[in-house]
Protein backbone atom coordinates (compact mmCIF):
# COMPACT_ATOMS: atom_id res chain seq x y z
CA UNK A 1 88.96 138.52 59.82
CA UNK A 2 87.03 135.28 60.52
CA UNK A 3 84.25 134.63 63.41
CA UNK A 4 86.57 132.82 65.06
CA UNK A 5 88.74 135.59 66.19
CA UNK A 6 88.37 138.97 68.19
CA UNK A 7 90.88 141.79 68.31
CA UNK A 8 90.78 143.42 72.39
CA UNK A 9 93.11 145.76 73.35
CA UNK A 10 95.08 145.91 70.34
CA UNK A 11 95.44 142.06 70.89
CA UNK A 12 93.75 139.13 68.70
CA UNK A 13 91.75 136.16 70.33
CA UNK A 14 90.98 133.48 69.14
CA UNK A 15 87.30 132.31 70.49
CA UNK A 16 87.38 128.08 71.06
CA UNK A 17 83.67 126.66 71.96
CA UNK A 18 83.63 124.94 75.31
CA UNK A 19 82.38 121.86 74.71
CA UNK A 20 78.22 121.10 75.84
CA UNK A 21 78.06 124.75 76.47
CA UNK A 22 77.17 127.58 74.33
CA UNK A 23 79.89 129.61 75.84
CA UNK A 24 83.51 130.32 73.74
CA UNK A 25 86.68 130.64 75.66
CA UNK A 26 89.11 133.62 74.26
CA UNK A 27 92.77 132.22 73.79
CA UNK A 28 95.51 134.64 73.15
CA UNK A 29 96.78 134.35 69.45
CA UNK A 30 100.72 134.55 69.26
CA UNK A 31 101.82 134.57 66.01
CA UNK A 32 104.17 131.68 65.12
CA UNK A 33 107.41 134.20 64.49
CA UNK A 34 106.87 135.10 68.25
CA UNK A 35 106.17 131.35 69.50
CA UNK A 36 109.96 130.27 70.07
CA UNK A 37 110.63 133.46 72.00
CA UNK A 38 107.34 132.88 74.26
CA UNK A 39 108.69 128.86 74.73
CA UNK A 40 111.91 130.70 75.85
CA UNK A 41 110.42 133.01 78.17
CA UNK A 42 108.19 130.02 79.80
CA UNK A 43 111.57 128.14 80.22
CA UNK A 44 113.36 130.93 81.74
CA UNK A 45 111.14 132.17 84.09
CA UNK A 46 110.11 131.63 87.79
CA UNK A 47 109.95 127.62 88.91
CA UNK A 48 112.03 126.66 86.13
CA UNK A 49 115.36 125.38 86.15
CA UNK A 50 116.16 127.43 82.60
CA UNK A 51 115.91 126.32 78.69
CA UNK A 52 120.13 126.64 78.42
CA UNK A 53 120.25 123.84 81.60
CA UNK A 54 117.55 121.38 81.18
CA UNK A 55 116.19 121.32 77.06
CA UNK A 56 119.57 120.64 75.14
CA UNK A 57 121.02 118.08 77.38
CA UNK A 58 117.27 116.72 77.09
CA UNK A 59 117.15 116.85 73.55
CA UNK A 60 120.31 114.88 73.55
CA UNK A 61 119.34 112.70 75.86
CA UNK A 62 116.24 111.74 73.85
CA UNK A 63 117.96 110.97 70.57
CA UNK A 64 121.09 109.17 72.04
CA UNK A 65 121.60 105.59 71.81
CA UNK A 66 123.38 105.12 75.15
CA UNK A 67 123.25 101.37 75.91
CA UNK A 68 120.73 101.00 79.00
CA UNK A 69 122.28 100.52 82.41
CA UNK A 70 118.87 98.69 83.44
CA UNK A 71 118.55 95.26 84.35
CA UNK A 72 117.74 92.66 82.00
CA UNK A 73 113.88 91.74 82.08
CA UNK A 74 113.01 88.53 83.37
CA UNK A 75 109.41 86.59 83.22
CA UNK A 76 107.53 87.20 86.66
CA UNK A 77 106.48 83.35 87.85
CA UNK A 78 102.75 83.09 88.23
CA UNK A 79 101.54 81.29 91.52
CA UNK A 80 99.26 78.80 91.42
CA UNK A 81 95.81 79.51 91.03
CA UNK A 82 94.13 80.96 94.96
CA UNK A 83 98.10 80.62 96.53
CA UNK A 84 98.50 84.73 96.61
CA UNK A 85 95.62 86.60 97.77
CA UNK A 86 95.07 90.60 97.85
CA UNK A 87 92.57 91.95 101.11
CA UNK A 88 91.85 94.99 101.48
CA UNK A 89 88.93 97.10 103.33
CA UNK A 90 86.37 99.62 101.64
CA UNK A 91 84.69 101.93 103.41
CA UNK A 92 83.89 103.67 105.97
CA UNK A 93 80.51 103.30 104.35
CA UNK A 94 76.91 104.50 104.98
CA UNK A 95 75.53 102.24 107.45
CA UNK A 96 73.05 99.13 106.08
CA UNK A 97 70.32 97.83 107.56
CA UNK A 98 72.11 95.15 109.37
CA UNK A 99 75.05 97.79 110.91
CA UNK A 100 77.24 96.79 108.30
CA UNK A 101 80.02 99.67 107.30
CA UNK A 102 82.60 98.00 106.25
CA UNK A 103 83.09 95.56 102.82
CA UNK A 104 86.90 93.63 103.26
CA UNK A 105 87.48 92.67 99.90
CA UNK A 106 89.99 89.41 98.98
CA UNK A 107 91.01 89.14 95.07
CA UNK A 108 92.98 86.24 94.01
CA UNK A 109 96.26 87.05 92.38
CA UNK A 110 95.99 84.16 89.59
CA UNK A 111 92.38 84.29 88.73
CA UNK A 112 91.30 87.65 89.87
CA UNK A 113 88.65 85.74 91.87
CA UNK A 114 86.99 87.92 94.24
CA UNK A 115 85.29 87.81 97.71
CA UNK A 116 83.41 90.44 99.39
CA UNK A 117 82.14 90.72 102.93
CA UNK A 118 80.01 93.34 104.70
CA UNK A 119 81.52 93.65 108.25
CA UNK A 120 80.27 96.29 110.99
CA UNK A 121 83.99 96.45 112.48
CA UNK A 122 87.12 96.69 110.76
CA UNK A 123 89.45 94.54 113.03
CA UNK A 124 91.41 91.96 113.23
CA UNK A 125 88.96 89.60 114.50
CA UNK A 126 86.71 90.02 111.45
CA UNK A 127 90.03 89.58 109.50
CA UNK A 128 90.74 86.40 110.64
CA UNK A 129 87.54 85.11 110.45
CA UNK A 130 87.31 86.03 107.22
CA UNK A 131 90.15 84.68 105.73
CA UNK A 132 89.65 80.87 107.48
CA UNK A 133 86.01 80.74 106.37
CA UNK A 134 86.18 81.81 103.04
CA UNK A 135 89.53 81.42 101.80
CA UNK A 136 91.03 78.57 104.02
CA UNK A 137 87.71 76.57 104.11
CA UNK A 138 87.56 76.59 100.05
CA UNK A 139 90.65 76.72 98.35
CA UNK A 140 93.17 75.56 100.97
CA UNK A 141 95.64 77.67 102.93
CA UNK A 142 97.28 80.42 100.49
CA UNK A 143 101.16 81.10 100.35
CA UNK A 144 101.03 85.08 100.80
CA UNK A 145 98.30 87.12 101.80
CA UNK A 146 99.25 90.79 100.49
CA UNK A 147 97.26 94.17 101.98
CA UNK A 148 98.29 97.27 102.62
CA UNK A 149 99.82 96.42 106.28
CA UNK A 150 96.94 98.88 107.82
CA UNK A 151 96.88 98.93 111.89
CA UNK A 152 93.97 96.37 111.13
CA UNK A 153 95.64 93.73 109.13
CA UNK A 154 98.84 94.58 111.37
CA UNK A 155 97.18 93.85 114.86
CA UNK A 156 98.15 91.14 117.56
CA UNK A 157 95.26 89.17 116.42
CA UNK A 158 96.46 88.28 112.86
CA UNK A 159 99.70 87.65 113.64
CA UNK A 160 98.73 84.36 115.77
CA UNK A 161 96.84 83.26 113.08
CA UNK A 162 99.30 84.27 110.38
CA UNK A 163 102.15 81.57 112.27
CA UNK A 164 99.58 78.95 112.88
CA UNK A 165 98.66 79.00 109.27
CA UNK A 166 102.14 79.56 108.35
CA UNK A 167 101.30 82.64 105.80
């Protein structure tokens, strides 16, 4: 028999180098006549739903050419260039000189354009500030602002804003 195997226990192993180590791992050899009835066992066991329920009608399902009851794919439009913005915040981060913990992030849907700012509070106020002095100041007011509706994108200060800027 080779290096590369070990018989323990009346079983053989087959010894696989972990990789950037000097140690082997020992994996069970199962010959291939006994490999079908070791699938089956796997599939009949506990926390599965049973080879005779789930692999046929999957192995029909994979090879039949049912006509797809999807809808047909259309073209996404692209907005114009800095009309559909992403924010969202990072953080909480270790604290920076200047008290900053916070980075709100803004990435342009069109362009992938970003803009970073280091804020010491996440809030609303920073939010809104944010948004007229470097996105509203530069490229005009955008069309949608997208985030993940957190409690700080979601407070009673940016909704004011959001109707005055008509977002």
């Amino acid at each position: 028999m080779s290096n590369r195997f070990i018989v323990k226990n009346q079983q053989v192993y087959r010894k696989s180098k972990i990789p950037k180590s000097n140690d082997f791992l020992e994996i069970k050899f199962v010959p291939f006549a006994k490999r079908a009835d070791m699938v089956d066992s796997f599939h009949s066991g506990y926390g599965h739903a049973g080879q005779a329920s789930i692999c046929s009608r999957c192995q029909l399902a994979a090879h039949s050419d049912k006509i797809s009851h999807h809808a047909p794919m259309k073209p996404l439009e692209i907005p114009h260039a800095f009309s559909r913005w992403h924010l969202d915040f990072i953080g909480e981060l270790p604290t920076t000189k200047n008290g900053n913990r916070w980075l709100l992030m803004a990435v342009d849907y069109t362009t992938n354009w970003p803009i970073a700012r280091a804020l010491n509070n996440a809030t609303g106020e920073e939010i809104v500030k944010f948004i007229y002095e470097e996105i509203v100041m530069r490229f005009g007011c955008p069309e949608e602002i997208l985030t993940d509706r957190g409690p700080n994108f979601m407070s009673k200060v940016c909704f004011p804003s959001k109707i005055q800027w008509k977002v």
